[in-house]
C-alpha atoms as a PDB file:
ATOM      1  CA  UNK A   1     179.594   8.781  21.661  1.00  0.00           C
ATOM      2  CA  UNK A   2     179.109   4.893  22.005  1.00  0.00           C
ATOM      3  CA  UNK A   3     175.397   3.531  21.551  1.00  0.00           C
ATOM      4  CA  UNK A   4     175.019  -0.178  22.235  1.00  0.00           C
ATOM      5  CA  UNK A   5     171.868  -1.655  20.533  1.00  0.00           C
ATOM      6  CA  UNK A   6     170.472  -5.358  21.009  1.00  0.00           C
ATOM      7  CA  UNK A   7     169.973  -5.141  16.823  1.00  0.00           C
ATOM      8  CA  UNK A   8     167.098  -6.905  15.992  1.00  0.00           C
ATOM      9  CA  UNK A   9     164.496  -4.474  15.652  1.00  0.00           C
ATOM     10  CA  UNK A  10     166.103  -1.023  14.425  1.00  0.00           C
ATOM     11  CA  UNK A  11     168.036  -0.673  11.174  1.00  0.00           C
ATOM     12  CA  UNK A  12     171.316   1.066  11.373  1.00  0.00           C
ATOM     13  CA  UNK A  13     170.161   4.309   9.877  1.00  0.00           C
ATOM     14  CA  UNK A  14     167.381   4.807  12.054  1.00  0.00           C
ATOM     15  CA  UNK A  15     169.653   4.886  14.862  1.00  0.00           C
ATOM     16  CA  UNK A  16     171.876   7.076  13.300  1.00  0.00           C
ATOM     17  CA  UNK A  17     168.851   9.436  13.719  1.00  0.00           C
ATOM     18  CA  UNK A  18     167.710   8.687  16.770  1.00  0.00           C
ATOM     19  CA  UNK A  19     170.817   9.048  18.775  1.00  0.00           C
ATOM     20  CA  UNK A  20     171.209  12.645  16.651  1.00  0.00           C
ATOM     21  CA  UNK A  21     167.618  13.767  17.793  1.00  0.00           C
ATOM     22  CA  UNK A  22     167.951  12.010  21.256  1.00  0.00           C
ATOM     23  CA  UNK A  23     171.185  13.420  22.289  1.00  0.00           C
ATOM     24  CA  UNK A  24     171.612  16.390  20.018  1.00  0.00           C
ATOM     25  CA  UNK A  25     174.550  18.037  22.841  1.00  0.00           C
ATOM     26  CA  UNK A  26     176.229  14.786  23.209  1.00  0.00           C
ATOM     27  CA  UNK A  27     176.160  14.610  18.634  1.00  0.00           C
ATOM     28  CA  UNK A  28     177.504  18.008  18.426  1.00  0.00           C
ATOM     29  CA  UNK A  29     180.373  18.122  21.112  1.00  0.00           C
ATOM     30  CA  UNK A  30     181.240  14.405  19.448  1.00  0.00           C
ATOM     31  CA  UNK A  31     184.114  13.709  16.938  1.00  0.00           C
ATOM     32  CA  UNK A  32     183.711  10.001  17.310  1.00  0.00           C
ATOM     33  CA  UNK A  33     180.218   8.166  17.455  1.00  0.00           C
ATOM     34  CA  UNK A  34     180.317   4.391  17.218  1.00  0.00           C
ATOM     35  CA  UNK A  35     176.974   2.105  17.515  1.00  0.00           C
ATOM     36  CA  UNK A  36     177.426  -1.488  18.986  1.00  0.00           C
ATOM     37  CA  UNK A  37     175.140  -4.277  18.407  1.00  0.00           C
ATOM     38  CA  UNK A  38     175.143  -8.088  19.219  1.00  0.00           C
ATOM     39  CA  UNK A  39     171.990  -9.448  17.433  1.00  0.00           C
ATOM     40  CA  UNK A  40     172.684  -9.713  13.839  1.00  0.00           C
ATOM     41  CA  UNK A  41     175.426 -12.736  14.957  1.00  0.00           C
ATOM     42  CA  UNK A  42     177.841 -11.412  12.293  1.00  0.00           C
ATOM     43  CA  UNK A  43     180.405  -9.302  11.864  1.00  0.00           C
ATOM     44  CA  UNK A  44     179.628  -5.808   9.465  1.00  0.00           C
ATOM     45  CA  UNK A  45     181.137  -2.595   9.400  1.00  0.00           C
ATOM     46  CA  UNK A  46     179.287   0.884   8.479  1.00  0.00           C
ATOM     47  CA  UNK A  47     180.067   4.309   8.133  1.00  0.00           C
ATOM     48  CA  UNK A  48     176.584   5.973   8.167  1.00  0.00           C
ATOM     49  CA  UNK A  49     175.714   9.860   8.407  1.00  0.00           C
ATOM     50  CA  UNK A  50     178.946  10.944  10.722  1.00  0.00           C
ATOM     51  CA  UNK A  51     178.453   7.115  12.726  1.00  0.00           C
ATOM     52  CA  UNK A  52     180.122   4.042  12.307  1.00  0.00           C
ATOM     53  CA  UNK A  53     178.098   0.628  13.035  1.00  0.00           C
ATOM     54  CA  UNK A  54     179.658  -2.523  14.265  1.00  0.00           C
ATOM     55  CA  UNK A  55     178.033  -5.864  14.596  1.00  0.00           C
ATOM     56  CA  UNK A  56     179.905  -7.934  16.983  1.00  0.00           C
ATOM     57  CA  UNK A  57     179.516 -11.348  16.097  1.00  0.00           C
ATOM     58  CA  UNK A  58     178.310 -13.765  18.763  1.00  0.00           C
ATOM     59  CA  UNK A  59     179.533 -15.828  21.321  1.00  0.00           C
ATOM     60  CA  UNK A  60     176.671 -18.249  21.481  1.00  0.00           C
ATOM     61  CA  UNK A  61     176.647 -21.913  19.597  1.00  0.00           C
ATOM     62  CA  UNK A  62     174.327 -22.864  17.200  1.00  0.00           C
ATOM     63  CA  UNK A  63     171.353 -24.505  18.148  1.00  0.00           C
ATOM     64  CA  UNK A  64     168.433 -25.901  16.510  1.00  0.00           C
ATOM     65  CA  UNK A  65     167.055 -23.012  14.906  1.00  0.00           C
ATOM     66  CA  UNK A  66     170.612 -21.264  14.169  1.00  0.00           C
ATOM     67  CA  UNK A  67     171.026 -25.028  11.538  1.00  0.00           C
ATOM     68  CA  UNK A  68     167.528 -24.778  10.611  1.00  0.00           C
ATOM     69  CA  UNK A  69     167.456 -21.234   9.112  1.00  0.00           C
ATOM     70  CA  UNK A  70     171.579 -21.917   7.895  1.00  0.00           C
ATOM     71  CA  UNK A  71     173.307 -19.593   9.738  1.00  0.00           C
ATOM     72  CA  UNK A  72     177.131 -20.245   9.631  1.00  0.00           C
ATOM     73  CA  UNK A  73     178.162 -17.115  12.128  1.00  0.00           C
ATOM     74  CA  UNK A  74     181.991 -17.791  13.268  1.00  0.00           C
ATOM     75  CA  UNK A  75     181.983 -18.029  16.980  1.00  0.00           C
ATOM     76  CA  UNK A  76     184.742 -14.990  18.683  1.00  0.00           C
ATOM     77  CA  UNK A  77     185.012 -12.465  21.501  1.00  0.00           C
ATOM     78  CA  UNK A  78     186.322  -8.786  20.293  1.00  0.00           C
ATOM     79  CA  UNK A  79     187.814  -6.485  22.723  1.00  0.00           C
ATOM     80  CA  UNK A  80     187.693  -2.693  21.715  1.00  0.00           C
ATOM     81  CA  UNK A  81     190.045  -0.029  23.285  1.00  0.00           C
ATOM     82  CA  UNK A  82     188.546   3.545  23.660  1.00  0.00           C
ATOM     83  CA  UNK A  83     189.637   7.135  23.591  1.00  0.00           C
ATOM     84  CA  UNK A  84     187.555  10.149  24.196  1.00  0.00           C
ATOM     85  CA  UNK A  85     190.100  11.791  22.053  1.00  0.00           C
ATOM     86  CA  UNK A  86     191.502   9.640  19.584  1.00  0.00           C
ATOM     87  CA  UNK A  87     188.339   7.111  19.286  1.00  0.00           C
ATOM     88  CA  UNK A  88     189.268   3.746  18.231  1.00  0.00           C
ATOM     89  CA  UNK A  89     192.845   2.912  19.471  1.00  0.00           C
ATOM     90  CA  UNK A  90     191.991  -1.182  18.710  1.00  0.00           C
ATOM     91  CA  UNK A  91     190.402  -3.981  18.173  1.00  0.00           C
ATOM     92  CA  UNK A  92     190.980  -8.094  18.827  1.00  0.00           C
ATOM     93  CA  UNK A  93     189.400 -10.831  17.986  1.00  0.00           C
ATOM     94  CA  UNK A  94     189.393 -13.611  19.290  1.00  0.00           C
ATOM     95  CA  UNK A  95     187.841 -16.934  18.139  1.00  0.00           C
ATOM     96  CA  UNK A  96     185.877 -19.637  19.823  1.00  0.00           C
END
């Protein structure tokens, strides 16, 4: 089960929830459930209630507000291979 989430409004929990109570066939016939999301513009790693969170990093520079509020992000694209089966198979990285 893959849920992609912008970020910057629900916490990874809650969406741990919601994707349980929104899809409860999809959550039960799942071994795997990963959540993706782009807005935190770092790179974390959670295993939360039978899900596992990923923030992605970012791709954008930093601009004005990015130096104003101090945020250091490293720059990178990640590419993520898939199973239904196996889940995971890999992960790159590759920086910007």
């Amino acid at each position: 089960m893959l849920l992609l989430d912008h970020g910057d409004k629900a916490k990874p929990v809650r969406l741990v929830t919601l994707a349980a109570a929104q899809w409860p066939e999809i959550w039960g016939a799942t071994k795997h459930r990963l959540t993706l999301s782009g807005q935190i513009h770092h790179e974390t790693r959670k295993e939360i209630g039978g899900r596992t969170f990923d923030s992605i990093g970012t791709i954008i520079p930093r601009d004005s507000f990015s130096y104003s509020h101090a945020y250091t992000a490293t720059r990178g694209l990640v590419s993520m291979v898939l199973d239904k089966v196996k889940g995971e198979i890999s992960r790159n990285r590759v920086s910007l």
